[in-house]
C-alpha atoms as a PDB file:
ATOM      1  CA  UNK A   1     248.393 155.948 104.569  1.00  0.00           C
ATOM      2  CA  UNK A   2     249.809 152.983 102.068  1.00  0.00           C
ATOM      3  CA  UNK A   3     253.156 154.190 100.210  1.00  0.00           C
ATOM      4  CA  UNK A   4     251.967 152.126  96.591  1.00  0.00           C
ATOM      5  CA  UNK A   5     255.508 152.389  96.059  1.00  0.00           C
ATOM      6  CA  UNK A   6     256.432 150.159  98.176  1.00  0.00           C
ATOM      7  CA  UNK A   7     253.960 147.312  96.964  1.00  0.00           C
ATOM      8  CA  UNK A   8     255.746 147.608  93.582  1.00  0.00           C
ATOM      9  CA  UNK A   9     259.009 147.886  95.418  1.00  0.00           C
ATOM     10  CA  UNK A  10     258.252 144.333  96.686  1.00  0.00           C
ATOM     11  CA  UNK A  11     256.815 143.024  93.523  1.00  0.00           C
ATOM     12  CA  UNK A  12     259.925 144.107  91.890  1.00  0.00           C
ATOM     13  CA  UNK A  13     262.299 142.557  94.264  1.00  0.00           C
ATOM     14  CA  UNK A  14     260.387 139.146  94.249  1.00  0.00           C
ATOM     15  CA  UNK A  15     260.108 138.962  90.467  1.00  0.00           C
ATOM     16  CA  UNK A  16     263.575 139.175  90.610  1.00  0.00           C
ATOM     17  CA  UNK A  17     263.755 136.016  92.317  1.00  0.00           C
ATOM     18  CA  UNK A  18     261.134 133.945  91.033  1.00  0.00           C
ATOM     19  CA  UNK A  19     260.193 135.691  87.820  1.00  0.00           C
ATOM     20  CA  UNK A  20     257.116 134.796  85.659  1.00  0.00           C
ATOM     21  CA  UNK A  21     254.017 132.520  85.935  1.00  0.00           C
ATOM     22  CA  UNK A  22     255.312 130.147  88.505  1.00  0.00           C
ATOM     23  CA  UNK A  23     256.200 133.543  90.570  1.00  0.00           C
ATOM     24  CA  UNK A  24     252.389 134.945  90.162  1.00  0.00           C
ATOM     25  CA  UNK A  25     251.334 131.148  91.634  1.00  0.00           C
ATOM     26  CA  UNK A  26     253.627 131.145  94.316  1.00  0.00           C
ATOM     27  CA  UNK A  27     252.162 135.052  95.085  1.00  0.00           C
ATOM     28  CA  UNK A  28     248.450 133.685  95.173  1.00  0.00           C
ATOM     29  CA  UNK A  29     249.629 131.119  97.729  1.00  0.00           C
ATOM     30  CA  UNK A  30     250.917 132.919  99.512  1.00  0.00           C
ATOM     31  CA  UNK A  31     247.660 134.740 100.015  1.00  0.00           C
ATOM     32  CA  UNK A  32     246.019 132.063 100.664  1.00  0.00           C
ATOM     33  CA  UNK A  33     248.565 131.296 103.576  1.00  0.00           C
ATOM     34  CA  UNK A  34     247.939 134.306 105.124  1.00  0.00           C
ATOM     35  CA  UNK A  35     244.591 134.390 104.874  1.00  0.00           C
ATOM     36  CA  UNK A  36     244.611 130.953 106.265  1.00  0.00           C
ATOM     37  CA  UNK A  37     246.530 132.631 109.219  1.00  0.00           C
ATOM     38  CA  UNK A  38     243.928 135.306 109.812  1.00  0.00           C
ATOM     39  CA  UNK A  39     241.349 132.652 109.932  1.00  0.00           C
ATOM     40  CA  UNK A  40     243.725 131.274 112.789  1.00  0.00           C
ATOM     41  CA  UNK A  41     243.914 134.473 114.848  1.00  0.00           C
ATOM     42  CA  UNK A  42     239.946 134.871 114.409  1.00  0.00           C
ATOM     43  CA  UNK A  43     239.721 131.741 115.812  1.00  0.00           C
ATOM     44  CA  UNK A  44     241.970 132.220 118.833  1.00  0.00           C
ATOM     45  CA  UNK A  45     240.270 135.922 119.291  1.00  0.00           C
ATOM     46  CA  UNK A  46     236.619 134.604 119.638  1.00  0.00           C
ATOM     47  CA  UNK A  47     238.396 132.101 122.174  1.00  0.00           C
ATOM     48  CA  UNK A  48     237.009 129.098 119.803  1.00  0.00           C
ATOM     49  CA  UNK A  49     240.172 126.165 120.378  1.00  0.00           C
ATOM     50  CA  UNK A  50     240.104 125.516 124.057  1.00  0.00           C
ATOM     51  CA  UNK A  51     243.840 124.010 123.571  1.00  0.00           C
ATOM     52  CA  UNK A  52     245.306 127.385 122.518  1.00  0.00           C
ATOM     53  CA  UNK A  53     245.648 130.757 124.285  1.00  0.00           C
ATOM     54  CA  UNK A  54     243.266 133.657 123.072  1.00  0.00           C
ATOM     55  CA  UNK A  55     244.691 136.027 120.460  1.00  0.00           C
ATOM     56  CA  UNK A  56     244.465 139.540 120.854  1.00  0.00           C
ATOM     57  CA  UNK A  57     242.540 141.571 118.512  1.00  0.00           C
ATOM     58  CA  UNK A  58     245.201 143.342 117.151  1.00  0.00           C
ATOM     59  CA  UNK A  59     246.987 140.067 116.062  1.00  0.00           C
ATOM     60  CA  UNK A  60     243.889 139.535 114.337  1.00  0.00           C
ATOM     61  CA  UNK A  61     244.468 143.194 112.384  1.00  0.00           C
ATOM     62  CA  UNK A  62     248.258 142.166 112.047  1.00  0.00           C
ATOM     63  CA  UNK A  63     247.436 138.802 110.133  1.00  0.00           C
ATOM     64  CA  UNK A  64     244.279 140.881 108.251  1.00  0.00           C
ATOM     65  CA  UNK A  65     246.985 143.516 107.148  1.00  0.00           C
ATOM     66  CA  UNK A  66     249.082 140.359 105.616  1.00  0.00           C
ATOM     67  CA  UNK A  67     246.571 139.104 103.504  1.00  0.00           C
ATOM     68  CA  UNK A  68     246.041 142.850 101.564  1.00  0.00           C
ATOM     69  CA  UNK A  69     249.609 143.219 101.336  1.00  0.00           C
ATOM     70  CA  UNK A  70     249.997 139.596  99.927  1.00  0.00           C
ATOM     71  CA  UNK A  71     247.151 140.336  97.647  1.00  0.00           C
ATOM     72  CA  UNK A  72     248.169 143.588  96.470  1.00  0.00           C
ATOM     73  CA  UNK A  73     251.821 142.640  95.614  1.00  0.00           C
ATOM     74  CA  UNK A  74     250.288 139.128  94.015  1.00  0.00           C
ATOM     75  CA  UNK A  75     248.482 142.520  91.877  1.00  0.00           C
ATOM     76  CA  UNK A  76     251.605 144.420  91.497  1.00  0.00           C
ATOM     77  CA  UNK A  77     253.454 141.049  90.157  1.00  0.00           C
ATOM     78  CA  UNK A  78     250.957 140.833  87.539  1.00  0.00           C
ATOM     79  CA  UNK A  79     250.994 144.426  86.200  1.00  0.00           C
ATOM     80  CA  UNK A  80     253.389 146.376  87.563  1.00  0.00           C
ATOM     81  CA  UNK A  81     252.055 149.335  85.587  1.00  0.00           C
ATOM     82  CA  UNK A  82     248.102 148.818  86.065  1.00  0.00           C
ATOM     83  CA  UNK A  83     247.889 147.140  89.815  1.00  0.00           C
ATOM     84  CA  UNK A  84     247.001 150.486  91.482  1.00  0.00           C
ATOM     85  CA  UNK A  85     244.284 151.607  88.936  1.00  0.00           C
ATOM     86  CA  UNK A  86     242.772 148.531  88.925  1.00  0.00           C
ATOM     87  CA  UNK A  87     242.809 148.175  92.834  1.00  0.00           C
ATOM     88  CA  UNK A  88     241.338 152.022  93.070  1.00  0.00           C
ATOM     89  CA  UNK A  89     238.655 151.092  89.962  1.00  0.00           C
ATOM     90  CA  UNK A  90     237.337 147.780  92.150  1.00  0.00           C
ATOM     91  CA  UNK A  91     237.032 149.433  95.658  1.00  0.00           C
ATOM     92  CA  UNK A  92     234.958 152.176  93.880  1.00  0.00           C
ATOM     93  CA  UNK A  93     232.861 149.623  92.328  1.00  0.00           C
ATOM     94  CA  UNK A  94     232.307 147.750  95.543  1.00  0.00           C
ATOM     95  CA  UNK A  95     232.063 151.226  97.788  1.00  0.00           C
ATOM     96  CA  UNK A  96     229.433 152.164  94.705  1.00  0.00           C
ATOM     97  CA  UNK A  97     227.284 148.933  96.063  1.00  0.00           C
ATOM     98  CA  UNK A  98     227.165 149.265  99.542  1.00  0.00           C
ATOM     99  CA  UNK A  99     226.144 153.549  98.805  1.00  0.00           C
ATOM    100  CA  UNK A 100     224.373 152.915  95.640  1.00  0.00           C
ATOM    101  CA  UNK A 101     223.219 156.108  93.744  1.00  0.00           C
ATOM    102  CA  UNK A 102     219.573 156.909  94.129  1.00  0.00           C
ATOM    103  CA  UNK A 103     218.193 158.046  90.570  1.00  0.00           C
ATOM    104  CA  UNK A 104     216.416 161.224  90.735  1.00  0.00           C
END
């Protein structure tokens, strides 16, 4: 199970090095780098770059796992304070539309 602690432990440790907006911006690219990564290992898993060796699946899960901690510290940076209710509040809401409540 995630520790939240230590997604605020990070946060707190890079916005002591690169404090403020330009921090948060550096955060959300680096997001986008991993996720730009993951797109990588999909592509090697489905075999789709004859030029390149096949990833393994679980490099795939390695480079998925990067982007949510990326995004969740980029959160944490933000609000320290309100990251984790907010995360918790938006996978109920999109849990709540994939099951949505049948009115009786």
């Amino acid at each position: 199970m995630m520790d939240p602690t230590r997604i605020t432990d990070i946060a707190a440790f890079l916005n002591g090095r690169q404090p403020g907006e330009r921090g948060i911006m550096m955060q959300v690219i680096k997001v986008q780098e991993e996720a730009g990564e993951a797109a990588e290992a999909l592509l090697g898993w489905l075999a789709e770059n004859p030029r390149k060796p096949a990833t393994p699946v679980s490099q795939l899960s390695t480079e998925l796992a990067d982007v949510a901690i990326s995004a969740l510290v980029a959160m944490a940076r933000i609000n320290s304070q309100t990251w984790q209710g907010q995360f918790t509040e938006r996978l109920q809401f999109c849990a709540d539309r994939l099951n949505p409540k049948v009115d009786a």
